[in-house]
Protein backbone atom coordinates (compact mmCIF):
# COMPACT_ATOMS: atom_id res chain seq x y z
CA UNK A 1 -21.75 -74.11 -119.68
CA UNK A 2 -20.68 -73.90 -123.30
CA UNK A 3 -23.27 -74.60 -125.91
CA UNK A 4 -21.70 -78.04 -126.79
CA UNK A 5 -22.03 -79.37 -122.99
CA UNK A 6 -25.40 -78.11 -122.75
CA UNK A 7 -26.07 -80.25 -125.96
CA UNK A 8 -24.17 -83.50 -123.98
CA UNK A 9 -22.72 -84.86 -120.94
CA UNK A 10 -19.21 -83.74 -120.38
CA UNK A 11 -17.21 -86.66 -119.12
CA UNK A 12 -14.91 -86.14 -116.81
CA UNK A 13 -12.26 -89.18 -117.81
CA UNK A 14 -11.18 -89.33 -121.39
CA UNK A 15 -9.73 -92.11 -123.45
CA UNK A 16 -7.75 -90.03 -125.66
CA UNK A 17 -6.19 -86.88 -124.81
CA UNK A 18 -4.76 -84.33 -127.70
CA UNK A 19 -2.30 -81.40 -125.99
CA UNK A 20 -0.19 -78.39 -127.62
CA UNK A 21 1.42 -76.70 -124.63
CA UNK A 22 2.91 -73.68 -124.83
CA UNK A 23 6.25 -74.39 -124.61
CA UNK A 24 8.91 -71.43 -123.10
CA UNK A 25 11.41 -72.62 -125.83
CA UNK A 26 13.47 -69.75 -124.17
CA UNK A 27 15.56 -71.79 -122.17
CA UNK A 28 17.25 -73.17 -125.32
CA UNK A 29 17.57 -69.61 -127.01
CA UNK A 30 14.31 -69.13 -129.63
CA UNK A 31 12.31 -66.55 -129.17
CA UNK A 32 9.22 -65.38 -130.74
CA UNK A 33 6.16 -67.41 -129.08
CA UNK A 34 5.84 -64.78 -126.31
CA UNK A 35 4.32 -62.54 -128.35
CA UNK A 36 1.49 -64.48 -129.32
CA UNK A 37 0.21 -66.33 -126.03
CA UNK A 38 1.70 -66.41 -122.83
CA UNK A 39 4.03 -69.58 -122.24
CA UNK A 40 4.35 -72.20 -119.21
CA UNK A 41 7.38 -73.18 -117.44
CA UNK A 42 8.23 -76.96 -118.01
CA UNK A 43 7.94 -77.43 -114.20
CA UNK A 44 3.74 -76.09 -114.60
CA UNK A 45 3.40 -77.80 -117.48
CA UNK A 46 4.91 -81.29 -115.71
CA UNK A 47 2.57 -80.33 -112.91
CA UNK A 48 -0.83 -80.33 -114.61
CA UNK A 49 -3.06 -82.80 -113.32
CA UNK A 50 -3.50 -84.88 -116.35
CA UNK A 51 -3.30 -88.09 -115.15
CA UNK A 52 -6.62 -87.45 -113.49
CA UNK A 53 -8.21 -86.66 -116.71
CA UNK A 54 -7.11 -89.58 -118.25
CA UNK A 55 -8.88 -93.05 -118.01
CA UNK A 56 -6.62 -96.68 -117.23
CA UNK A 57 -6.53 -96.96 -120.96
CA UNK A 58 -5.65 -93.95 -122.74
CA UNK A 59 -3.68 -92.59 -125.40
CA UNK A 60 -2.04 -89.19 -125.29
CA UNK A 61 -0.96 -87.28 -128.43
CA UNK A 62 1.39 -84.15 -127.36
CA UNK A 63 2.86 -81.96 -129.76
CA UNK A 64 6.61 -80.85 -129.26
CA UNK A 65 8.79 -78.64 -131.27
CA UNK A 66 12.22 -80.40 -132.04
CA UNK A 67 13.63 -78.14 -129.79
CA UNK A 68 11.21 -79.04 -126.98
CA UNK A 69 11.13 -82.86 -128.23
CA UNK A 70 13.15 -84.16 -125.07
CA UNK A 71 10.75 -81.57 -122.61
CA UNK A 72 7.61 -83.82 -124.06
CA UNK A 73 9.20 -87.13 -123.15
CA UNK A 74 9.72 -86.04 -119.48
CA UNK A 75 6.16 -84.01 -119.74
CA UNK A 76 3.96 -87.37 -121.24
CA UNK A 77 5.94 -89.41 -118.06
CA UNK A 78 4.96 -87.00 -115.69
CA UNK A 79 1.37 -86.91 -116.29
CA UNK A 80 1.29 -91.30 -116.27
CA UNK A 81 1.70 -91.95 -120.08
CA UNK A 82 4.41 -93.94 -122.00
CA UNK A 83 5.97 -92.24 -125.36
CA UNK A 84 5.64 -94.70 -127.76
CA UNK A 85 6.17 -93.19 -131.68
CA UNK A 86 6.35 -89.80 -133.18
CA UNK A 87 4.15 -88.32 -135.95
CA UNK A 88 6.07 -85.71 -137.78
CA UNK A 89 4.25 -83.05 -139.38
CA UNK A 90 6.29 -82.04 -142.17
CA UNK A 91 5.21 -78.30 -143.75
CA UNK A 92 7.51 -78.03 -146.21
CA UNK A 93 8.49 -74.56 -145.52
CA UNK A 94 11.76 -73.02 -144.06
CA UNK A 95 11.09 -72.21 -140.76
CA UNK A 96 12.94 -70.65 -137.76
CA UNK A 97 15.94 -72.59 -135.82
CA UNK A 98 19.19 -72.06 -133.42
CA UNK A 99 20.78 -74.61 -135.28
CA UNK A 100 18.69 -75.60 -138.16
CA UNK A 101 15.67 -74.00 -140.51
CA UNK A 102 12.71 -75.86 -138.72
CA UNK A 103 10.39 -77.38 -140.97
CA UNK A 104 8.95 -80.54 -138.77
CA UNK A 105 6.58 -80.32 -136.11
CA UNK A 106 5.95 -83.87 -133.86
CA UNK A 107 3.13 -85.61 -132.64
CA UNK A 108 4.20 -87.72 -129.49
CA UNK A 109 1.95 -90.31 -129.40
CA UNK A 110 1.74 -92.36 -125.52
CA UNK A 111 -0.23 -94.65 -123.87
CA UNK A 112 -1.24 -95.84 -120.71
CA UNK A 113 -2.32 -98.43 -119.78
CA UNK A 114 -3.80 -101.22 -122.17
CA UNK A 115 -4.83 -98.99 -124.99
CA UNK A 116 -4.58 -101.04 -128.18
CA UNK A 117 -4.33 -98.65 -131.82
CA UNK A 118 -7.76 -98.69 -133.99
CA UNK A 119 -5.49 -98.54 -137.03
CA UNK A 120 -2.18 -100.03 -137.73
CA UNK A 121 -1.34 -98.16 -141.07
CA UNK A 122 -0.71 -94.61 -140.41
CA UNK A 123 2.76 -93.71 -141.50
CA UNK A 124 5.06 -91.66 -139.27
CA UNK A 125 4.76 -88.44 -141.17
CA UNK A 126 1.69 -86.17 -142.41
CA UNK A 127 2.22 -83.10 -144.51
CA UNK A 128 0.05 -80.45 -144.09
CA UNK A 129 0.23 -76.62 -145.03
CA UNK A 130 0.83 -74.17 -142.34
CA UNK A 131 -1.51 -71.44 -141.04
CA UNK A 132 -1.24 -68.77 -138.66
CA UNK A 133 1.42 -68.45 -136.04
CA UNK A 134 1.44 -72.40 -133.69
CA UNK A 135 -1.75 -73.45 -135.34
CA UNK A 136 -1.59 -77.13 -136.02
CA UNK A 137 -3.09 -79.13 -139.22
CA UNK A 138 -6.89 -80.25 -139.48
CA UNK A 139 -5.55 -83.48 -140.77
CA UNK A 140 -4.32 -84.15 -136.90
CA UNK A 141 -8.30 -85.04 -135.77
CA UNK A 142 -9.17 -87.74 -138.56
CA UNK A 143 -5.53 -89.47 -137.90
CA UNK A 144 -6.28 -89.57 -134.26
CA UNK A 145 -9.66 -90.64 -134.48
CA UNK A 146 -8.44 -93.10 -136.85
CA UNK A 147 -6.35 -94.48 -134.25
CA UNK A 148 -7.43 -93.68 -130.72
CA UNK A 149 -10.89 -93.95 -128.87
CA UNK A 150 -12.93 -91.32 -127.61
CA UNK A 151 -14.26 -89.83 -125.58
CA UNK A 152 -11.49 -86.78 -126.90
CA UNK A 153 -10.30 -83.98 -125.34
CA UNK A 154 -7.98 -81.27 -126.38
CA UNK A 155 -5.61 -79.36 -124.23
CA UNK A 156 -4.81 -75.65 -124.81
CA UNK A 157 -7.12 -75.48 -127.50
CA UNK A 158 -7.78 -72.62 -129.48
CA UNK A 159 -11.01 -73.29 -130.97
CA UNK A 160 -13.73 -75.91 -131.54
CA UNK A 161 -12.23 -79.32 -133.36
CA UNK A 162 -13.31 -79.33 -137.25
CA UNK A 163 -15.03 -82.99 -136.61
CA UNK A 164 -17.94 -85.12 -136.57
CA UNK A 165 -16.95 -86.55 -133.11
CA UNK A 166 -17.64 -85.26 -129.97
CA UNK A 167 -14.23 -83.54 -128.51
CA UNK A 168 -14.73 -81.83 -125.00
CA UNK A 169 -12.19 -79.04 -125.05
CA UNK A 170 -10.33 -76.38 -122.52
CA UNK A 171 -7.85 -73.51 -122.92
CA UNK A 172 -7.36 -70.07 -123.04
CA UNK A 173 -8.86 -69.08 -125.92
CA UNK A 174 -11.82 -71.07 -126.12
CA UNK A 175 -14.94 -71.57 -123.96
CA UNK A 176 -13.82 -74.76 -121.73
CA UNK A 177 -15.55 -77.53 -121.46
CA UNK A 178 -13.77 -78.88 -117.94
CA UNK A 179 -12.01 -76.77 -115.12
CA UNK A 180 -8.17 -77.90 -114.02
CA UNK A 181 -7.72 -77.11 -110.95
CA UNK A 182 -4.82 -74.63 -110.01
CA UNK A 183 -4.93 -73.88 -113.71
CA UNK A 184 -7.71 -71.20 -114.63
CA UNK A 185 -8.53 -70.15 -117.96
CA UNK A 186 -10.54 -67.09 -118.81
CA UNK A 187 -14.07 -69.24 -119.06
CA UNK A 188 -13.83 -70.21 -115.54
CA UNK A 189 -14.06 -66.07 -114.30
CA UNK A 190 -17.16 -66.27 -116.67
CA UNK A 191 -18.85 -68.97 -115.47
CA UNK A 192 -18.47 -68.14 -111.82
CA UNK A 193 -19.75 -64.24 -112.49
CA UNK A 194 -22.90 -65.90 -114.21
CA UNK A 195 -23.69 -68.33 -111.52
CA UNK A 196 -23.02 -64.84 -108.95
């Protein structure tokens, strides 16, 4: 148990679910991601059992790169959600691109369900300064929170959420919160050596 669940009940259904897969952008000829996390095929990604984590009425907010912007459509259907809008995250920096210099990031925002918006003013865009290699913007958890329900959780998290709510968390590099099955994450060899 992380120090946050031992604090509160974990739930095992959320309302609103934040993800940041890592795409294999690969297939469409960028490189580069590999050498900072390992990457999922579309097919696991599809596969992850994220409908089950998801209550009747939920919202989903999945960020895709422009080139993996069709990918998240198929991805958000797969796991039971409906794409409704985009939130562009616009960095205002050249970045990287096949075709053209990358400087957008999206936020697909879906819903299942009959999940109703807390707020009906956010604009399509936020602009945000960029950090370290596929970090995404602070500014992401008060426009969510403005919008969606909790209880939150965040998929393929990297670190704690920089908020007064409570967000349950799992990934890679972070002490999870919840276990998928069929998809371990370094926390769950921990947890099972300590209860050895």
């Amino acid at each position: 148990m992380t120090k946050a669940s031992t604090q509160r009940a974990v739930p095992t259904r959320f309302r609103t679910i934040l993800a940041d897969p890592p795409w294999d952008h690969q297939q469409h000829g960028i490189k580069g991601a590999e050498q900072h996390y390992r990457l999922m095929s579309l097919k696991r990604i599809r596969e992850m059992p994220v409908a089950d984590l998801a209550e009747d009425n939920a919202h989903l907010w999945l960020w895709v790169t422009n080139a993996s912007l069709r990918d998240g459509y198929d991805v958000a259907k797969a796991w039971g959600f409906t794409p409704r809008s985009l939130l562009t995250w616009v960095k205002f920096r050249l970045g990287l691109g096949a075709y053209l210099r990358n400087s957008t990031e999206h936020l697909l925002f879906c819903t299942r369900g009959k999940a109703p918006v807390g707020f009906k003013s956010q604009p399509t865009w936020i602009s945000a300064p960029v950090q370290k290699h596929s970090q995404k913007p602070d500014e992401q958890y008060p426009v969510i929170e403005r919008i969606s329900p909790g209880p939150y959780l965040e998929l393929f998290a990297r670190r704690r959420p920089p908020s007064n709510q409570q967000w349950s968390v799992w990934g890679n590099e972070i002490d999870s919160d919840i276990r998928i099955p069929g998809y371990p994450v370094p926390a769950d060899q921990r947890h099972q050596q300590k209860a050895s």
